[in-house]
PDB file of N, CA and C in Angstrom:
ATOM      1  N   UNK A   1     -17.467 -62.026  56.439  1.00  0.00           N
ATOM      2  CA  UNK A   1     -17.171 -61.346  57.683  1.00  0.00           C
ATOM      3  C   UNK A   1     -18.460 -61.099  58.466  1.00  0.00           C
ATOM      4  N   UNK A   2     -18.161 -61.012  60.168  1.00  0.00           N
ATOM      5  CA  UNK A   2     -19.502 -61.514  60.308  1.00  0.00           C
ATOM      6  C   UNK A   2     -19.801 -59.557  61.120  1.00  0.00           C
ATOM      7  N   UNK A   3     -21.035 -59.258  61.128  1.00  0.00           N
ATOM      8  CA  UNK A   3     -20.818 -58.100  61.047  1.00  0.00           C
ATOM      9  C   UNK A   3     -22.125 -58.467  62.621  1.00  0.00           C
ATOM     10  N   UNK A   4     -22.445 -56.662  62.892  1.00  0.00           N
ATOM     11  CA  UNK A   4     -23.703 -56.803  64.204  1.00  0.00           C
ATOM     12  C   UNK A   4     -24.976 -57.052  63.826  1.00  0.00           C
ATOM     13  N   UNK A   5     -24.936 -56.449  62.476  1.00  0.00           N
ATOM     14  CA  UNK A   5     -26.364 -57.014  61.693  1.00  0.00           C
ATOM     15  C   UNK A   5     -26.761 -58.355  61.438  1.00  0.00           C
ATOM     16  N   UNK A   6     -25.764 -59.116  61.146  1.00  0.00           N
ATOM     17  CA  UNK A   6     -25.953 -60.499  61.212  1.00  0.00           C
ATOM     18  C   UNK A   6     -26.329 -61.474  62.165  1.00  0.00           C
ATOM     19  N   UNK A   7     -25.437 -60.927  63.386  1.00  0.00           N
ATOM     20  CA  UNK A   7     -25.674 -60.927  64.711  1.00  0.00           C
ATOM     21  C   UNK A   7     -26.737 -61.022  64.698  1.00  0.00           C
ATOM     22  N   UNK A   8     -27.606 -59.935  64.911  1.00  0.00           N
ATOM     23  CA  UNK A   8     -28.875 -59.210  65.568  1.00  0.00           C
ATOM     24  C   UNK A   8     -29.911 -60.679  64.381  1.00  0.00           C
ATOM     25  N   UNK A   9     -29.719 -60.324  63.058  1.00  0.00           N
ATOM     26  CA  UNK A   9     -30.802 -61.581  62.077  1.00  0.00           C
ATOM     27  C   UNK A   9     -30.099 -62.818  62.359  1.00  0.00           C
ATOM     28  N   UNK A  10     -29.329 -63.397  62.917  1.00  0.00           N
ATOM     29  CA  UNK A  10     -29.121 -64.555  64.015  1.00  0.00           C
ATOM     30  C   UNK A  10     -29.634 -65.127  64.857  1.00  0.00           C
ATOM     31  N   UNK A  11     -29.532 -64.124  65.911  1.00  0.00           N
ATOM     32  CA  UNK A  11     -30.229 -63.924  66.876  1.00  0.00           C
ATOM     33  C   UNK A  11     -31.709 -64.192  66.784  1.00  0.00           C
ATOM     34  N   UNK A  12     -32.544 -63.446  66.052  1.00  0.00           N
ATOM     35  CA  UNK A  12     -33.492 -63.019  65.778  1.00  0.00           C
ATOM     36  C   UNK A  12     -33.961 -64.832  65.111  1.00  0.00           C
ATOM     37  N   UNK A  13     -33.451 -65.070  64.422  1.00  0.00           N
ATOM     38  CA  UNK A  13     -33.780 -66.471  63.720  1.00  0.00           C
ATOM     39  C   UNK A  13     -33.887 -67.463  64.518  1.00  0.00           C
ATOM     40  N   UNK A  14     -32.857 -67.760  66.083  1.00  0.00           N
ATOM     41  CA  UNK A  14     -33.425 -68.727  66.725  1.00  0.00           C
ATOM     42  C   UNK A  14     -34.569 -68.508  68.054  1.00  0.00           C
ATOM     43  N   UNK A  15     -34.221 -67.221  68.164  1.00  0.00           N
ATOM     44  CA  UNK A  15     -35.754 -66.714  68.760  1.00  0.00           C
ATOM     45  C   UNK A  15     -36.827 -67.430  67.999  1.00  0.00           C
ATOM     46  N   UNK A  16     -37.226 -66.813  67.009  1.00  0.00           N
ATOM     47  CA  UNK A  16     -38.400 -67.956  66.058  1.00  0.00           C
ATOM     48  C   UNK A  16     -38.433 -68.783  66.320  1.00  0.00           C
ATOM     49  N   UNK A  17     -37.743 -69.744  66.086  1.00  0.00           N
ATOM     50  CA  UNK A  17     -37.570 -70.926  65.762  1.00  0.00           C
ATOM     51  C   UNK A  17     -38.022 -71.772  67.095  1.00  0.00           C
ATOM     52  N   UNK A  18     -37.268 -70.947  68.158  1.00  0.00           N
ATOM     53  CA  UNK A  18     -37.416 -71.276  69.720  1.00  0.00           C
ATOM     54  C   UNK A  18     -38.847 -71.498  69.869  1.00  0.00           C
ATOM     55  N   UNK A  19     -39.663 -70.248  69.472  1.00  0.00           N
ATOM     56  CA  UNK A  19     -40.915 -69.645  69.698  1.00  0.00           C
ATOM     57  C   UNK A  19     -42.115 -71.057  69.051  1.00  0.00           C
ATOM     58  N   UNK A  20     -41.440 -71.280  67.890  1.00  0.00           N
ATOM     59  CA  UNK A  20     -42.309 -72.557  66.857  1.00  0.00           C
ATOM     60  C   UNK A  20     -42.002 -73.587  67.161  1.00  0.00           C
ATOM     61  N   UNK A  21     -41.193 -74.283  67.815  1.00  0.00           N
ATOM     62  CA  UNK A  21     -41.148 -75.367  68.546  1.00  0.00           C
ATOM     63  C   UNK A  21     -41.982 -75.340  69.928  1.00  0.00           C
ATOM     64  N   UNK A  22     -41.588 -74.320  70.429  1.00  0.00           N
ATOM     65  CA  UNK A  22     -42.631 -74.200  71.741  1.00  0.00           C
ATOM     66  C   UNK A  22     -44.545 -74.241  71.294  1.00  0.00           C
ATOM     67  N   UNK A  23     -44.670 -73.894  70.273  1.00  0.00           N
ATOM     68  CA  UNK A  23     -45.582 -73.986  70.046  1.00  0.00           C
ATOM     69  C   UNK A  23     -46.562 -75.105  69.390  1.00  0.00           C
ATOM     70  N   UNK A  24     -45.040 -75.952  69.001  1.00  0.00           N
ATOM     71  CA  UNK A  24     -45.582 -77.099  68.468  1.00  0.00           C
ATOM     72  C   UNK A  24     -46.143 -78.139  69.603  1.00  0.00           C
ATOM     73  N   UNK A  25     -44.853 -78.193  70.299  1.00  0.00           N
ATOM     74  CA  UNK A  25     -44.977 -78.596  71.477  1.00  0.00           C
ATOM     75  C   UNK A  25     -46.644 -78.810  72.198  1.00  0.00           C
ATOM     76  N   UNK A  26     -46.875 -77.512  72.461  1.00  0.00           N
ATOM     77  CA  UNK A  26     -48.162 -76.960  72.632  1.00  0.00           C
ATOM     78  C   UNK A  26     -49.420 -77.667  71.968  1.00  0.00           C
ATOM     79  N   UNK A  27     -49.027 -77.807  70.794  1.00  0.00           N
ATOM     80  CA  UNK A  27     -50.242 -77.730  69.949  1.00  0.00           C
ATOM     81  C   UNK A  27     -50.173 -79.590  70.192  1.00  0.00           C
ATOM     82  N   UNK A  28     -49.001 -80.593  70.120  1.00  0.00           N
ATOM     83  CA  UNK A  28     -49.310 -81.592  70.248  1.00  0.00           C
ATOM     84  C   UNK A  28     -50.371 -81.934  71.594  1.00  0.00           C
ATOM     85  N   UNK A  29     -49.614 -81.075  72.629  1.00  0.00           N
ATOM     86  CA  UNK A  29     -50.362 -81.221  74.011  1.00  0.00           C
ATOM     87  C   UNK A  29     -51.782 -81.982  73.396  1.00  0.00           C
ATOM     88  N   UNK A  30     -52.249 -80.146  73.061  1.00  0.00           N
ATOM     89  CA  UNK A  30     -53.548 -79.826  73.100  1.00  0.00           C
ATOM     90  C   UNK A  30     -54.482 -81.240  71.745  1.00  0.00           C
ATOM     91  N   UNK A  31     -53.400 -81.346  71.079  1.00  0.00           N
ATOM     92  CA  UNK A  31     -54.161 -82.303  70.062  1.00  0.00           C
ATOM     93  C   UNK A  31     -54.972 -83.937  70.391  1.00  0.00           C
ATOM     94  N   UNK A  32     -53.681 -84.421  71.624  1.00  0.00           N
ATOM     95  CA  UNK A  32     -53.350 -85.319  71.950  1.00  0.00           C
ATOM     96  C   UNK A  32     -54.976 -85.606  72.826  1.00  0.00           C
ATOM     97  N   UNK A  33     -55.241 -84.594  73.612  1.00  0.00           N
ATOM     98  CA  UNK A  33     -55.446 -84.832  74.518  1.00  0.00           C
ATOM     99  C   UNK A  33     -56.937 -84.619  73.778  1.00  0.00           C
ATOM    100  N   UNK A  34     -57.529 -84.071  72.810  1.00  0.00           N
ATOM    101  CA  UNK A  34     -58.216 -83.683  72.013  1.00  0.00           C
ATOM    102  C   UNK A  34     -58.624 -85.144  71.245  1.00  0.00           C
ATOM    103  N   UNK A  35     -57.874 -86.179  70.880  1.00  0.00           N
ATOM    104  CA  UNK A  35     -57.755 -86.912  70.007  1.00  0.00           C
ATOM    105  C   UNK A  35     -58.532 -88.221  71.338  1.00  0.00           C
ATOM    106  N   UNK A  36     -57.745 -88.090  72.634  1.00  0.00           N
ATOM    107  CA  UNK A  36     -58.575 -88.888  73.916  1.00  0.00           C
ATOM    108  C   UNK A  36     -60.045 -88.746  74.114  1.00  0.00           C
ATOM    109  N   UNK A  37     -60.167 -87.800  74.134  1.00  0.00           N
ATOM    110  CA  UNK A  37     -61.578 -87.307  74.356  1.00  0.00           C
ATOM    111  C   UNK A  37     -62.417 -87.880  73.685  1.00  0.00           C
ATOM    112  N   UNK A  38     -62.114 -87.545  72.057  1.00  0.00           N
ATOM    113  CA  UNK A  38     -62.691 -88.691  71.072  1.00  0.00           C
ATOM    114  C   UNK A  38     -62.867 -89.831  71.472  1.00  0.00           C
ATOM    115  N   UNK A  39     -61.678 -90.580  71.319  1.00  0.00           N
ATOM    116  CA  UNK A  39     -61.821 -91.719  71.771  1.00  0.00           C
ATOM    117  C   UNK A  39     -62.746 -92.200  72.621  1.00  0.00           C
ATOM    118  N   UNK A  40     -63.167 -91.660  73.914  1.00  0.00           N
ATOM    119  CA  UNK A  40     -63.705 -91.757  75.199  1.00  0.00           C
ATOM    120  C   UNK A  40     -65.482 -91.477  74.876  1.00  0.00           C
ATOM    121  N   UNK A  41     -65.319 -90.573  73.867  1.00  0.00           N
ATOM    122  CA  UNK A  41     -66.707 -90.300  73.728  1.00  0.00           C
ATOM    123  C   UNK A  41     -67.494 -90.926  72.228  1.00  0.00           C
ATOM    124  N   UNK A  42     -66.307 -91.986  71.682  1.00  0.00           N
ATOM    125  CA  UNK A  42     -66.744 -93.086  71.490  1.00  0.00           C
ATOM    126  C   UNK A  42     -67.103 -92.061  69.714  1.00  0.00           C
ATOM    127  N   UNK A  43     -66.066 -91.072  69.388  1.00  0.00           N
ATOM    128  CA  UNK A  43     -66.617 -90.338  68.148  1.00  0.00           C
ATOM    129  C   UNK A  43     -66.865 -91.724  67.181  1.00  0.00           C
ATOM    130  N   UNK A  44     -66.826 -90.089  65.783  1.00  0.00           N
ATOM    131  CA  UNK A  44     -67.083 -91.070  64.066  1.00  0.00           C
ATOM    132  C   UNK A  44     -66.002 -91.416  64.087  1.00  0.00           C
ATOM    133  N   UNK A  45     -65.802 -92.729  63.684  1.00  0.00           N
ATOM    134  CA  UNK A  45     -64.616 -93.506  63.421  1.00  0.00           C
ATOM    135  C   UNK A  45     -63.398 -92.551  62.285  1.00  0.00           C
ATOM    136  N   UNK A  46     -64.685 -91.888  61.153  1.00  0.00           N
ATOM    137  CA  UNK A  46     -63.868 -91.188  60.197  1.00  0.00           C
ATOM    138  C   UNK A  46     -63.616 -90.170  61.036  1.00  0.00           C
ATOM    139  N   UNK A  47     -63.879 -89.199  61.768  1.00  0.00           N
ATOM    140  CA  UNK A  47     -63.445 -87.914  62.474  1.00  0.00           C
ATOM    141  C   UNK A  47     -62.476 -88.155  63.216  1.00  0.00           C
ATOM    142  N   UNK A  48     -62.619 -89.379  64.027  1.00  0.00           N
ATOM    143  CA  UNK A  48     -61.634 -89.396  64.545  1.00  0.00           C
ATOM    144  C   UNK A  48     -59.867 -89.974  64.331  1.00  0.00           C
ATOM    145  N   UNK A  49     -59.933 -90.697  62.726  1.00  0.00           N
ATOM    146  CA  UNK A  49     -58.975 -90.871  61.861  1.00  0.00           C
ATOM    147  C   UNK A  49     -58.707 -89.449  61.382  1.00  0.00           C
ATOM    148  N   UNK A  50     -59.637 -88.845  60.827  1.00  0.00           N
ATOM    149  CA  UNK A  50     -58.678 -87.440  60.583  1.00  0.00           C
ATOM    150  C   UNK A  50     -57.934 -86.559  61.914  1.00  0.00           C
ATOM    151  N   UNK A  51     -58.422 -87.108  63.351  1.00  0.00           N
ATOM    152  CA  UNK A  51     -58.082 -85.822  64.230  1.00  0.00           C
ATOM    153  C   UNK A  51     -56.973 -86.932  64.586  1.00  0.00           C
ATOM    154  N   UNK A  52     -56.612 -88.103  64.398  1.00  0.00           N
ATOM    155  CA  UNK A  52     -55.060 -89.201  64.348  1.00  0.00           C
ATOM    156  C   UNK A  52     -53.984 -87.926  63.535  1.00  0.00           C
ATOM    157  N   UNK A  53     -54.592 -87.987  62.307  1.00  0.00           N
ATOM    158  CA  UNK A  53     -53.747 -87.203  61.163  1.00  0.00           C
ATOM    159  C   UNK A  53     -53.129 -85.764  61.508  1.00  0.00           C
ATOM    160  N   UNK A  54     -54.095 -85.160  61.958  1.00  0.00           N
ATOM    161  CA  UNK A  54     -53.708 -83.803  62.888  1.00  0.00           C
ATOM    162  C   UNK A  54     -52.576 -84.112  63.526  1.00  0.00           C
ATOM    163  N   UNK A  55     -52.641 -85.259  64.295  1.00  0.00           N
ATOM    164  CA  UNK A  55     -51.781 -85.028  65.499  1.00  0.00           C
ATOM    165  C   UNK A  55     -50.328 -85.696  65.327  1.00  0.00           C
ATOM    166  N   UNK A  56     -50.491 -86.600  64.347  1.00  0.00           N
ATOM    167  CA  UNK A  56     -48.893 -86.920  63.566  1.00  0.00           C
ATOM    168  C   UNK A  56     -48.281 -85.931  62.867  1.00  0.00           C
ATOM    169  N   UNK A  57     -49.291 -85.352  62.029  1.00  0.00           N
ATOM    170  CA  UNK A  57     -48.400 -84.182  61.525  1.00  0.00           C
ATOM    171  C   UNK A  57     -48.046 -83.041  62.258  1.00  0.00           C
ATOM    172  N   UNK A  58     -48.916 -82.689  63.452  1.00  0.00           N
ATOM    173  CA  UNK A  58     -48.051 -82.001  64.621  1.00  0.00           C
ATOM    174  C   UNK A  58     -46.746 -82.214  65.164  1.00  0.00           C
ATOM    175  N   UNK A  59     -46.734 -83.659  65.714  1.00  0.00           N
ATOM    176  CA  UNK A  59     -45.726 -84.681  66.025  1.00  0.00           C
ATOM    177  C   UNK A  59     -44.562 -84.295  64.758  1.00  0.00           C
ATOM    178  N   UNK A  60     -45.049 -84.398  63.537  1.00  0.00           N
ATOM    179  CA  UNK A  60     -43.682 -84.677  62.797  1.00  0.00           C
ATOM    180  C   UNK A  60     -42.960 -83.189  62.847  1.00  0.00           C
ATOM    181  N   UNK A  61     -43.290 -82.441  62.739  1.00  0.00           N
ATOM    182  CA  UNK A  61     -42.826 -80.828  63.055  1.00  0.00           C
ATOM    183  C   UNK A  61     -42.257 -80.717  63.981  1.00  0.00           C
ATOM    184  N   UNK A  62     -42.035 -81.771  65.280  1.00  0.00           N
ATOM    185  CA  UNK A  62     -40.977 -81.384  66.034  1.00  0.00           C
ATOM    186  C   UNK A  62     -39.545 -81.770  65.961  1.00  0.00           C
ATOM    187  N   UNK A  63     -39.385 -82.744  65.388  1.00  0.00           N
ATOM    188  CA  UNK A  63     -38.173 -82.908  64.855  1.00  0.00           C
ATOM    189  C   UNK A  63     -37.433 -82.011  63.580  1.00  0.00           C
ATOM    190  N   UNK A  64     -38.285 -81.817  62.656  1.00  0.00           N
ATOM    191  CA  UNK A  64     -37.800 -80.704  61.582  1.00  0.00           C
ATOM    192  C   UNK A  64     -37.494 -79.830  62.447  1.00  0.00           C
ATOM    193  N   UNK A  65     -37.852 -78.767  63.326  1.00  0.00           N
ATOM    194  CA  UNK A  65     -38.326 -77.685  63.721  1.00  0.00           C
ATOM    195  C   UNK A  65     -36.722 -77.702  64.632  1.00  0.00           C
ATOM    196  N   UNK A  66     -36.420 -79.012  65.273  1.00  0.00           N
ATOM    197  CA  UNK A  66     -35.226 -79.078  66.230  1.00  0.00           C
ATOM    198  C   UNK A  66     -34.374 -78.926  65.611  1.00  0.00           C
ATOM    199  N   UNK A  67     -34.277 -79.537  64.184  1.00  0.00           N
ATOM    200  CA  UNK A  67     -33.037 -79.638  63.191  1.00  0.00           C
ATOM    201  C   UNK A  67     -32.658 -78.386  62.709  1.00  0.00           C
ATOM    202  N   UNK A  68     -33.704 -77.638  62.696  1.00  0.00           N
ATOM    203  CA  UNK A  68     -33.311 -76.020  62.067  1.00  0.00           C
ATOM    204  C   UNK A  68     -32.796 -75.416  63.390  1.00  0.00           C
ATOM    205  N   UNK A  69     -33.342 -75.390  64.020  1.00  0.00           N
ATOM    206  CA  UNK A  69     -33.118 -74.727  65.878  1.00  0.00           C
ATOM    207  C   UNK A  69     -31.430 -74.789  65.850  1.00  0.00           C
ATOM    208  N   UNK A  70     -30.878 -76.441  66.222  1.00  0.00           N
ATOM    209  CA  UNK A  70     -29.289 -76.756  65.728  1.00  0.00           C
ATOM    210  C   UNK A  70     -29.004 -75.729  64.921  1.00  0.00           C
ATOM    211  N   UNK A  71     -29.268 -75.991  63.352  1.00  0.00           N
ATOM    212  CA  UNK A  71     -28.900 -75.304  62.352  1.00  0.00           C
ATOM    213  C   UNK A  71     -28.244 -73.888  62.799  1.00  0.00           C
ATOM    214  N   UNK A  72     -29.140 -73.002  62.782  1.00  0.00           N
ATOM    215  CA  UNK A  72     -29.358 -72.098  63.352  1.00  0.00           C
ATOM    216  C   UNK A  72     -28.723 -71.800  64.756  1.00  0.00           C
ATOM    217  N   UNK A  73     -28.389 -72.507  65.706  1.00  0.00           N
ATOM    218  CA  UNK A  73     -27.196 -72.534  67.077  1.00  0.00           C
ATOM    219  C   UNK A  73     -25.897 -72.007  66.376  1.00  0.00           C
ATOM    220  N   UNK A  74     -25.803 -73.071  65.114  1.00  0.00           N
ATOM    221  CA  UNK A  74     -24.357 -73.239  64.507  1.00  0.00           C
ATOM    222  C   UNK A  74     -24.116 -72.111  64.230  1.00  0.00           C
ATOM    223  N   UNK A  75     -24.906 -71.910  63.342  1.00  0.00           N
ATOM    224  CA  UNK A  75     -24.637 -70.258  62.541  1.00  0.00           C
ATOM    225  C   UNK A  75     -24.569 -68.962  63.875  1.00  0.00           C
ATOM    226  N   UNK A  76     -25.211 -68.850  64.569  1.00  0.00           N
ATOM    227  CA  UNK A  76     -25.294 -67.900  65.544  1.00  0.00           C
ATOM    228  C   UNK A  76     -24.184 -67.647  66.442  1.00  0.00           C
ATOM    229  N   UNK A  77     -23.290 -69.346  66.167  1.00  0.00           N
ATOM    230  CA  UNK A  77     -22.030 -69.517  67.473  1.00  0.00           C
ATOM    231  C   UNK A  77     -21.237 -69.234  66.504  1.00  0.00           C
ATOM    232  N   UNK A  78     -21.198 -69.218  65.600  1.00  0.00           N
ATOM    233  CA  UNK A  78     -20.045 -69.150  64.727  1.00  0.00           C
ATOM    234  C   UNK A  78     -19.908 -67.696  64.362  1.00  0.00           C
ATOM    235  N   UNK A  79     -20.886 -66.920  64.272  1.00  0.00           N
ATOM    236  CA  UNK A  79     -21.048 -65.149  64.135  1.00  0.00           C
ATOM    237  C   UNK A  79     -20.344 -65.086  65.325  1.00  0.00           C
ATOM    238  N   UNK A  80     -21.235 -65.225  66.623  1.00  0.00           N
ATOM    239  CA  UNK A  80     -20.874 -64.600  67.865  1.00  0.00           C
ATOM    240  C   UNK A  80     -19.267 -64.541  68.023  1.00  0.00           C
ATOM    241  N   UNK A  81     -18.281 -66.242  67.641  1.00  0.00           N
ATOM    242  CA  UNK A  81     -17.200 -66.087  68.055  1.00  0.00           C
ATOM    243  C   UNK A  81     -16.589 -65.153  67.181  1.00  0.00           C
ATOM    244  N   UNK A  82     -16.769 -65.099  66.290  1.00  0.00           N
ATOM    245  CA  UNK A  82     -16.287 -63.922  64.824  1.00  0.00           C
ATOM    246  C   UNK A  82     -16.208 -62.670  65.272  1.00  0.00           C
ATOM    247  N   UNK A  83     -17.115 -62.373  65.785  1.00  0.00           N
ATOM    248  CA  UNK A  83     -17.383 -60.506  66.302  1.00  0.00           C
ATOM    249  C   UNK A  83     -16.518 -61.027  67.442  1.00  0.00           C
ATOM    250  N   UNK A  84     -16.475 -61.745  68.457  1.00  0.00           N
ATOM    251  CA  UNK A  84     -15.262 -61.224  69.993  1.00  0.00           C
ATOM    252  C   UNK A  84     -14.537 -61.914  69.461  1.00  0.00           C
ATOM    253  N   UNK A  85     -13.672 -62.494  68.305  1.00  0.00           N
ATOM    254  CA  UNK A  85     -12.611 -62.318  68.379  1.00  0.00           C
ATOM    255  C   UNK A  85     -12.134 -61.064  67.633  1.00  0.00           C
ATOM    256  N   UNK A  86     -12.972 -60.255  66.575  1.00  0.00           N
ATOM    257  CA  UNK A  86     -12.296 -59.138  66.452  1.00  0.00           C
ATOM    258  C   UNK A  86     -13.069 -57.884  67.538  1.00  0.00           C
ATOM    259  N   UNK A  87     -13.211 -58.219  68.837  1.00  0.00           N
ATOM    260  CA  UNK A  87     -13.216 -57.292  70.084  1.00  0.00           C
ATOM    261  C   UNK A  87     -14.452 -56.518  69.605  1.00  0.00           C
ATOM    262  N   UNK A  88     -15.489 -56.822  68.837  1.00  0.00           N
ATOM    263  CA  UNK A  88     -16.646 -56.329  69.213  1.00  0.00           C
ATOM    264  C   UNK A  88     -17.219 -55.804  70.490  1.00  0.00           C
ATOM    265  N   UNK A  89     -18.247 -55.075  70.466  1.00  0.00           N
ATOM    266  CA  UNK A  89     -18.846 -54.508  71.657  1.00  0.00           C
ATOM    267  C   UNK A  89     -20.510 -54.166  71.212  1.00  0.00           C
ATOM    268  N   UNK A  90     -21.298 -54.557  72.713  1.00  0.00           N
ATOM    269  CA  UNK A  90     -22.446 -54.327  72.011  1.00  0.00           C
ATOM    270  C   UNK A  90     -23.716 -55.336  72.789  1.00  0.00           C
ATOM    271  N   UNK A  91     -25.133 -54.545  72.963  1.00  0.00           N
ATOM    272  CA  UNK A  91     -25.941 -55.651  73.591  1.00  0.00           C
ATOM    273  C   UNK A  91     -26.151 -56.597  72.924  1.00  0.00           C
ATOM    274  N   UNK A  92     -25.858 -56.735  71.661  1.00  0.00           N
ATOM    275  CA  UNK A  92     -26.441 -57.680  70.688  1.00  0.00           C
ATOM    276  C   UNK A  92     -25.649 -58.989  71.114  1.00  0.00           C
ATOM    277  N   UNK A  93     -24.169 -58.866  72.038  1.00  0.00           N
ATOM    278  CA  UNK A  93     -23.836 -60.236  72.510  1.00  0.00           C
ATOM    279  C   UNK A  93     -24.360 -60.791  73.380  1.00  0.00           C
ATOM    280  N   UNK A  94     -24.954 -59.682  74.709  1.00  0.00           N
ATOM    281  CA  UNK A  94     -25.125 -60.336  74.867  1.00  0.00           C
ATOM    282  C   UNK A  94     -26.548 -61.158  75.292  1.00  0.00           C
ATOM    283  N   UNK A  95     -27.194 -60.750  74.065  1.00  0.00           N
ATOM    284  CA  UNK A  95     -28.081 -61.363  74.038  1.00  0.00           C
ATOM    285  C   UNK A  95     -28.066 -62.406  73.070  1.00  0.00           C
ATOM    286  N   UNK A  96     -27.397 -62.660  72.128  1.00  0.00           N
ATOM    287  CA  UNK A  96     -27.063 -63.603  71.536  1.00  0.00           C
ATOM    288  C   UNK A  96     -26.444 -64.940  72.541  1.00  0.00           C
ATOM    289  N   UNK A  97     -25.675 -64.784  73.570  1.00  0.00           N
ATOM    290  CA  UNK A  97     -25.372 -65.292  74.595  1.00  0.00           C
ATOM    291  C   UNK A  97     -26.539 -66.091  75.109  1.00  0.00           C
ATOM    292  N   UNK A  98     -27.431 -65.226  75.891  1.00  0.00           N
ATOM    293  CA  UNK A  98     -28.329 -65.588  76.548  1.00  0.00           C
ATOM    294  C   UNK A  98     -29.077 -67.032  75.646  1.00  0.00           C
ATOM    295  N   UNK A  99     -29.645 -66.050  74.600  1.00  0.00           N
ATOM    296  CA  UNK A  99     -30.357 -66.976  73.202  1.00  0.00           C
ATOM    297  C   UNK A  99     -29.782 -68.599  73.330  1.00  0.00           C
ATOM    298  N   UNK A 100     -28.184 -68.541  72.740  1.00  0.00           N
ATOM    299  CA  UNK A 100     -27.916 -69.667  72.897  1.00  0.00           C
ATOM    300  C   UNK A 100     -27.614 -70.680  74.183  1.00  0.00           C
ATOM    301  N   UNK A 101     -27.434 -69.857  75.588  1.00  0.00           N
ATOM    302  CA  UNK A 101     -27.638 -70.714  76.267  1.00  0.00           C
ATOM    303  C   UNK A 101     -29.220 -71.055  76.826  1.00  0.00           C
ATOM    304  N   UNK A 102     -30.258 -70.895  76.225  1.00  0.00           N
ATOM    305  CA  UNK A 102     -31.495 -71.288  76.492  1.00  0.00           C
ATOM    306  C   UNK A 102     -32.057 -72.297  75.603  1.00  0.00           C
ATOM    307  N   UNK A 103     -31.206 -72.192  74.540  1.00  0.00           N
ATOM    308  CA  UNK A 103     -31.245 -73.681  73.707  1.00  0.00           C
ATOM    309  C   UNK A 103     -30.823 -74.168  73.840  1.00  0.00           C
ATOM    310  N   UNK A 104     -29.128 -73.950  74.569  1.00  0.00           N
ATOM    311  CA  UNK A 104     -28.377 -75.331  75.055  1.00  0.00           C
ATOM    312  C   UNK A 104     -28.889 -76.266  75.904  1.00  0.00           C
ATOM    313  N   UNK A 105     -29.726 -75.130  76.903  1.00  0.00           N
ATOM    314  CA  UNK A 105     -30.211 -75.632  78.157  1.00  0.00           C
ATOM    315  C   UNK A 105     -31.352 -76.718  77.735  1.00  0.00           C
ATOM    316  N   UNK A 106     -31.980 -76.351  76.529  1.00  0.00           N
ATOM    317  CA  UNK A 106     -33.387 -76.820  76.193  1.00  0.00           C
ATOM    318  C   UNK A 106     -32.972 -78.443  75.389  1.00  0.00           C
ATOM    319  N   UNK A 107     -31.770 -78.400  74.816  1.00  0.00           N
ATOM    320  CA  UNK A 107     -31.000 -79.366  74.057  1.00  0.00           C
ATOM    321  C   UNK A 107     -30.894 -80.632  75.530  1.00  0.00           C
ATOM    322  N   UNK A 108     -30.147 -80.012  76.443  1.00  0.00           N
ATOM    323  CA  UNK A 108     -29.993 -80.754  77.700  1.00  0.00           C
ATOM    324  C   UNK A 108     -31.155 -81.251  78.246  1.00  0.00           C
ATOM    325  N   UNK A 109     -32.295 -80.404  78.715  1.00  0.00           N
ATOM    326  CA  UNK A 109     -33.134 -80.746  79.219  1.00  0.00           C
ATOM    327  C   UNK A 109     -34.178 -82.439  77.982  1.00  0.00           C
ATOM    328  N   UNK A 110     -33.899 -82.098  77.023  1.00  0.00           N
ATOM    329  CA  UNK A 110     -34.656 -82.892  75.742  1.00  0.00           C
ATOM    330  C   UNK A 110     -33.814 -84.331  76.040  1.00  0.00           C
ATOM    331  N   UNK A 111     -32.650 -84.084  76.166  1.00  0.00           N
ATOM    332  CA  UNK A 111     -31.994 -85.536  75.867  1.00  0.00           C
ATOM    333  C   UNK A 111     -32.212 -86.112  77.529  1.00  0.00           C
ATOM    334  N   UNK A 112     -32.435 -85.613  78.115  1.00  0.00           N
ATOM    335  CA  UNK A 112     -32.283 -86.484  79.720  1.00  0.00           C
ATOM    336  C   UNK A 112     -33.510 -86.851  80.224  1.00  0.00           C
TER     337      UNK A 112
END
């Protein structure tokens, strides 16, 4: 039974999750562009194979990171409908609301 507490550590879970993708995001930016520079300035061949490595394994964290995000949608939509259909009340919807439509939105924006 899905209760407001669950809700709320729902909630709370794709916030994170939101937060660590955005940041991965980020961090590829910054790697990428980090990894050019090298290039350009003509680094150590070995330094600049390890700062390659950095930046794939940045890269690979965004796909894990999306798969939990989903994960985590599921579980959150599936609480939310649980509490209004037994007529819950409470900010925790609707911010749970909000939550998931900013990942839907972010789901949309990714695929187009």
């Amino acid at each position: 039974m899905a209760t407001m507490r669950n809700l709320k550590i729902k909630t709370g879970t794709c916030k994170r999750i939101l937060k660590e993708l955005h940041s991965y995001e980020k961090e590829v930016e910054k790697e990428a562009k980090k990894t050019t520079d090298m290039k350009e300035r003509g680094a150590d061949p070995y330094d600049l194979k390890q700062q390659e490595n950095v930046l794939a394994e940045s890269r690979m964290m965004i796909p894990d990171c999306r798969k939990r995000l989903e994960s985590s949608l599921d579980d959150l939509k599936g609480t939310l409908a649980e509490l209004k259909e037994a007529n819950e009340q409470g900010s925790e919807l609707g911010e749970a609301e909000s939550i998931i439509a900013d990942v839907e939105n972010l789901f949309q924006t990714a695929e187009e």
